[in-house]
N, C-alpha and C. Protein backbone atom coordinates (compact mmCIF):
# COMPACT_ATOMS: atom_id res chain seq x y z
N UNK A 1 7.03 -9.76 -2.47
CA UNK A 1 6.66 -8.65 -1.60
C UNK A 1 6.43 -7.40 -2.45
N UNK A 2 5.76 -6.74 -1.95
CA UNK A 2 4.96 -5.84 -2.91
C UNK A 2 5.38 -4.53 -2.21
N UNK A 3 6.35 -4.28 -1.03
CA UNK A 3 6.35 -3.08 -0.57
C UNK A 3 7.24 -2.04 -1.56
N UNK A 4 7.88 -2.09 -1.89
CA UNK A 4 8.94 -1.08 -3.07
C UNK A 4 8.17 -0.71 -4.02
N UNK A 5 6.99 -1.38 -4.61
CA UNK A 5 6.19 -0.83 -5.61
C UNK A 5 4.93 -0.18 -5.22
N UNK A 6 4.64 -0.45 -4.04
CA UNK A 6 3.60 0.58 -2.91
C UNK A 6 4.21 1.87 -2.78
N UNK A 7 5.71 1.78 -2.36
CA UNK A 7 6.24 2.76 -2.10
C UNK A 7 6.17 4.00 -3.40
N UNK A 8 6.51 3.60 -4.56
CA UNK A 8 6.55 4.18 -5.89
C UNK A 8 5.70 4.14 -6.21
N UNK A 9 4.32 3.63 -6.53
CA UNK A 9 3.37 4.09 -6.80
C UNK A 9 2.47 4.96 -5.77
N UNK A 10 2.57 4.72 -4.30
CA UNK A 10 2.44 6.24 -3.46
C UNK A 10 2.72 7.74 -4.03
N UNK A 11 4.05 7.74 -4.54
CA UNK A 11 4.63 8.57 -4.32
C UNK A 11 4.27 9.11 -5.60
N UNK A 12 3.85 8.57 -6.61
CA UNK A 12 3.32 8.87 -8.12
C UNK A 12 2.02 9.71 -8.26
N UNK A 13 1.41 9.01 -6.90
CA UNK A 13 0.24 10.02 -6.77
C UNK A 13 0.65 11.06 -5.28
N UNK A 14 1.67 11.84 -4.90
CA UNK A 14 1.72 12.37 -4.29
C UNK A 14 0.66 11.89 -3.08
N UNK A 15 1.03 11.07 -2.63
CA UNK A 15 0.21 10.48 -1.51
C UNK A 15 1.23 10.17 -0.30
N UNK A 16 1.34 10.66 1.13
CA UNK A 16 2.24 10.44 2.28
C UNK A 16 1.76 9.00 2.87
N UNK A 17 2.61 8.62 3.49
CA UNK A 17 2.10 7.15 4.31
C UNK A 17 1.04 7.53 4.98
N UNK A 18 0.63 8.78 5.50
CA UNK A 18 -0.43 9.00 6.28
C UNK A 18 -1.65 8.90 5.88
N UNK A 19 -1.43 9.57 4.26
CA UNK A 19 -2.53 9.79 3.38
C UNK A 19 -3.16 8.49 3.26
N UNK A 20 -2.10 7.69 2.99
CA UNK A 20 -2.69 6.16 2.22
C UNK A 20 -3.10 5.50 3.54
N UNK A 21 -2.33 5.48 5.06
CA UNK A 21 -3.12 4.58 6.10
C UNK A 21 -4.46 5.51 6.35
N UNK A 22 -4.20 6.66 6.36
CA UNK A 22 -6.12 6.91 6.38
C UNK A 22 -7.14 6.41 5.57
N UNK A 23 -6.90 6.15 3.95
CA UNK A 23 -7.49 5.86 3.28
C UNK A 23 -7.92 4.61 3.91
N UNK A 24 -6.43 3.85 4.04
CA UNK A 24 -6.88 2.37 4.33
C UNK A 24 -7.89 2.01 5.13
N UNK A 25 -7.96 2.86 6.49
CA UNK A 25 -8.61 3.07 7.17
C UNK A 25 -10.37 3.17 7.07
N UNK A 26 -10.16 4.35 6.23
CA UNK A 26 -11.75 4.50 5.71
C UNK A 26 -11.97 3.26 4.48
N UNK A 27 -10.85 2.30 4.32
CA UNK A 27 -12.03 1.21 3.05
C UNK A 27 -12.35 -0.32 4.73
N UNK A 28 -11.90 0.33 5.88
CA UNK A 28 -12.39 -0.65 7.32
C UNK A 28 -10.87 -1.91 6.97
N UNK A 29 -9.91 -1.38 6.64
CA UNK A 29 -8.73 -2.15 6.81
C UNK A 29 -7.92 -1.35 7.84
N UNK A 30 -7.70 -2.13 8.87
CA UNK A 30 -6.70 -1.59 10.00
C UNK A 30 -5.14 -1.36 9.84
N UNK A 31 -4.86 -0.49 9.51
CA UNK A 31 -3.53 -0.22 8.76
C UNK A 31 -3.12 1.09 9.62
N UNK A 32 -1.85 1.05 10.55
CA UNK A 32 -1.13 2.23 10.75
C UNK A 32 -0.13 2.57 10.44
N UNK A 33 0.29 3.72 10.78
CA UNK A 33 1.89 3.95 9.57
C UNK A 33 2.98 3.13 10.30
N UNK A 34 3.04 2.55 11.27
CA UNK A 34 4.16 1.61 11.92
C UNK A 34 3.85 0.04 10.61
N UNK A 35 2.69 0.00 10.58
CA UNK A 35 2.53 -1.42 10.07
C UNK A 35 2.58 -1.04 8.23
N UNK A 36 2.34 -0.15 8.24
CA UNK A 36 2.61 0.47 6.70
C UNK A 36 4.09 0.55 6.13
N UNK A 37 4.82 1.55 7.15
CA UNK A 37 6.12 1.73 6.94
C UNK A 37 7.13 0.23 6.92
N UNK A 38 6.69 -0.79 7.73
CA UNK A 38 7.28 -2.17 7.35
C UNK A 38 6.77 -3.00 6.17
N UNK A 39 5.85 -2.52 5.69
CA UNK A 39 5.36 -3.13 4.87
C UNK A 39 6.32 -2.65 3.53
N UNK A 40 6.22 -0.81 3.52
CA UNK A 40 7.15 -0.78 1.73
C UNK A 40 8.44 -0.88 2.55
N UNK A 41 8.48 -1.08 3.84
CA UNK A 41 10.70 -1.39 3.72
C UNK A 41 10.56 -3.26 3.70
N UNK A 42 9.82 -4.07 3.50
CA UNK A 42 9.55 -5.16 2.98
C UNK A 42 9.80 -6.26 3.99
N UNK A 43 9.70 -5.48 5.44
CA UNK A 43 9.82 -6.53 6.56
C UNK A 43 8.44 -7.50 7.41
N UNK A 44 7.51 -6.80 6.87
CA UNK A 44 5.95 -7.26 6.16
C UNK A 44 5.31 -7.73 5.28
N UNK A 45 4.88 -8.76 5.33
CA UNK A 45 4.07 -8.84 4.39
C UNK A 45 2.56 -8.48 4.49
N UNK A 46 1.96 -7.96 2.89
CA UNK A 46 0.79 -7.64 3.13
C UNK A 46 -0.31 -8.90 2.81
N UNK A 47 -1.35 -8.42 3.70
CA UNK A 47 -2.51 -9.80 3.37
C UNK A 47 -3.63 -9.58 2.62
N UNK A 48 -4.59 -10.14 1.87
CA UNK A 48 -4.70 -10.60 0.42
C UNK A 48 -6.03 -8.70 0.51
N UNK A 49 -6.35 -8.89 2.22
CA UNK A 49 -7.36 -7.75 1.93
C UNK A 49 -6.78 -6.07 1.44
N UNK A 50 -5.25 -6.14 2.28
CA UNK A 50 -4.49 -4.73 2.06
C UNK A 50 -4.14 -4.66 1.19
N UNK A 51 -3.76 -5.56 0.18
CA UNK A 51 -2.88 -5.82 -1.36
C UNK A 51 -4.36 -4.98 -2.30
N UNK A 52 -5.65 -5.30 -1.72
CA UNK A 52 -6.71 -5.49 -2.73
C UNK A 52 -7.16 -3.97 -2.46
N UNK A 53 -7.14 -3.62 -1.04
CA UNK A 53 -7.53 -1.67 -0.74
C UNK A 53 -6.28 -1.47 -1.23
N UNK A 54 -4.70 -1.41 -1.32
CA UNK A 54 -4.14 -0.65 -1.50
C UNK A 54 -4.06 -0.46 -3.24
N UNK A 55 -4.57 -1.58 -3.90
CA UNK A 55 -4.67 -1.23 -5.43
C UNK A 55 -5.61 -0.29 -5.77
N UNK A 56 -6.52 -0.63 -5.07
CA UNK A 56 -8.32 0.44 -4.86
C UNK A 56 -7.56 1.94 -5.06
N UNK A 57 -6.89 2.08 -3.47
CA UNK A 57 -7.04 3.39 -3.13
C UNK A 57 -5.82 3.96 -4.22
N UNK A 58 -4.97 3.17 -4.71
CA UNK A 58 -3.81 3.74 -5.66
C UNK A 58 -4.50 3.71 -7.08
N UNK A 59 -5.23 3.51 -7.52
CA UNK A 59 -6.18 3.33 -8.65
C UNK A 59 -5.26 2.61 -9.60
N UNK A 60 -4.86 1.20 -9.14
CA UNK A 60 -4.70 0.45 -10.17
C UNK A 60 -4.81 -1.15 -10.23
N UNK A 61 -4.43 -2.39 -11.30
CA UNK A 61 -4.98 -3.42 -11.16
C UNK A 61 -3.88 -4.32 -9.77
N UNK A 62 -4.46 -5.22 -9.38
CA UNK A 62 -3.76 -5.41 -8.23
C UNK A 62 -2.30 -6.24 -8.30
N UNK A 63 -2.48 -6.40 -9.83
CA UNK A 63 -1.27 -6.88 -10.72
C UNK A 63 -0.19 -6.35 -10.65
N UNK A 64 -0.77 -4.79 -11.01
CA UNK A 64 0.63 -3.75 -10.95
C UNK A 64 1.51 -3.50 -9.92
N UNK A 65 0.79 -4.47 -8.51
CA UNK A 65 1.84 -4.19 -7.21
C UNK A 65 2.86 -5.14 -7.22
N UNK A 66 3.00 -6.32 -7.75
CA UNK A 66 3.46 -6.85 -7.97
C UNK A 66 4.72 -7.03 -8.99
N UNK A 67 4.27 -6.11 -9.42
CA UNK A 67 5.49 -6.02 -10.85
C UNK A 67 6.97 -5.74 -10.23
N UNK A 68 8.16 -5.92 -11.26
CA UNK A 68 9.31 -5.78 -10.43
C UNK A 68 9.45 -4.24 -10.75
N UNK A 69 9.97 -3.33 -10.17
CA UNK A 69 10.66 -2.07 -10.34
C UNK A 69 11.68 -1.97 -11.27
């Protein structure tokens, strides 16, 4: 699960959950902060398209969400 390192790399770029579900939003991934906020407290999992916008919109490889903390 990739939410704890969403969470920290959010927060690296000064980005709010709001910031990043709008983004998500504008790459046409349906993401709200209810389904966001379960996602970095890790009671979600994300699917292969949100893993791939949320590396996009965090500007990094989709590797790095994955890494352990």
């Amino acid at each position: 699960m990739i939410g704890a390192r969403v969470t920290k790399l959010r927060k690296l770029n000064y980005m709010s959950q709001k910031d990043l579900a709008m983004n998500m939003q504008l790459m046409g991934v349906d993401m709200n902060l209810s389904s966001l906020s379960k996602l970095e407290g890790q009671t979600r999992i994300a699917t292969d398209r949100e893993v791939y916008a949320i590396a996009r919109i965090l500007n990094v490889p989709v590797d790095e969400l994955f890494k352990k903390i």
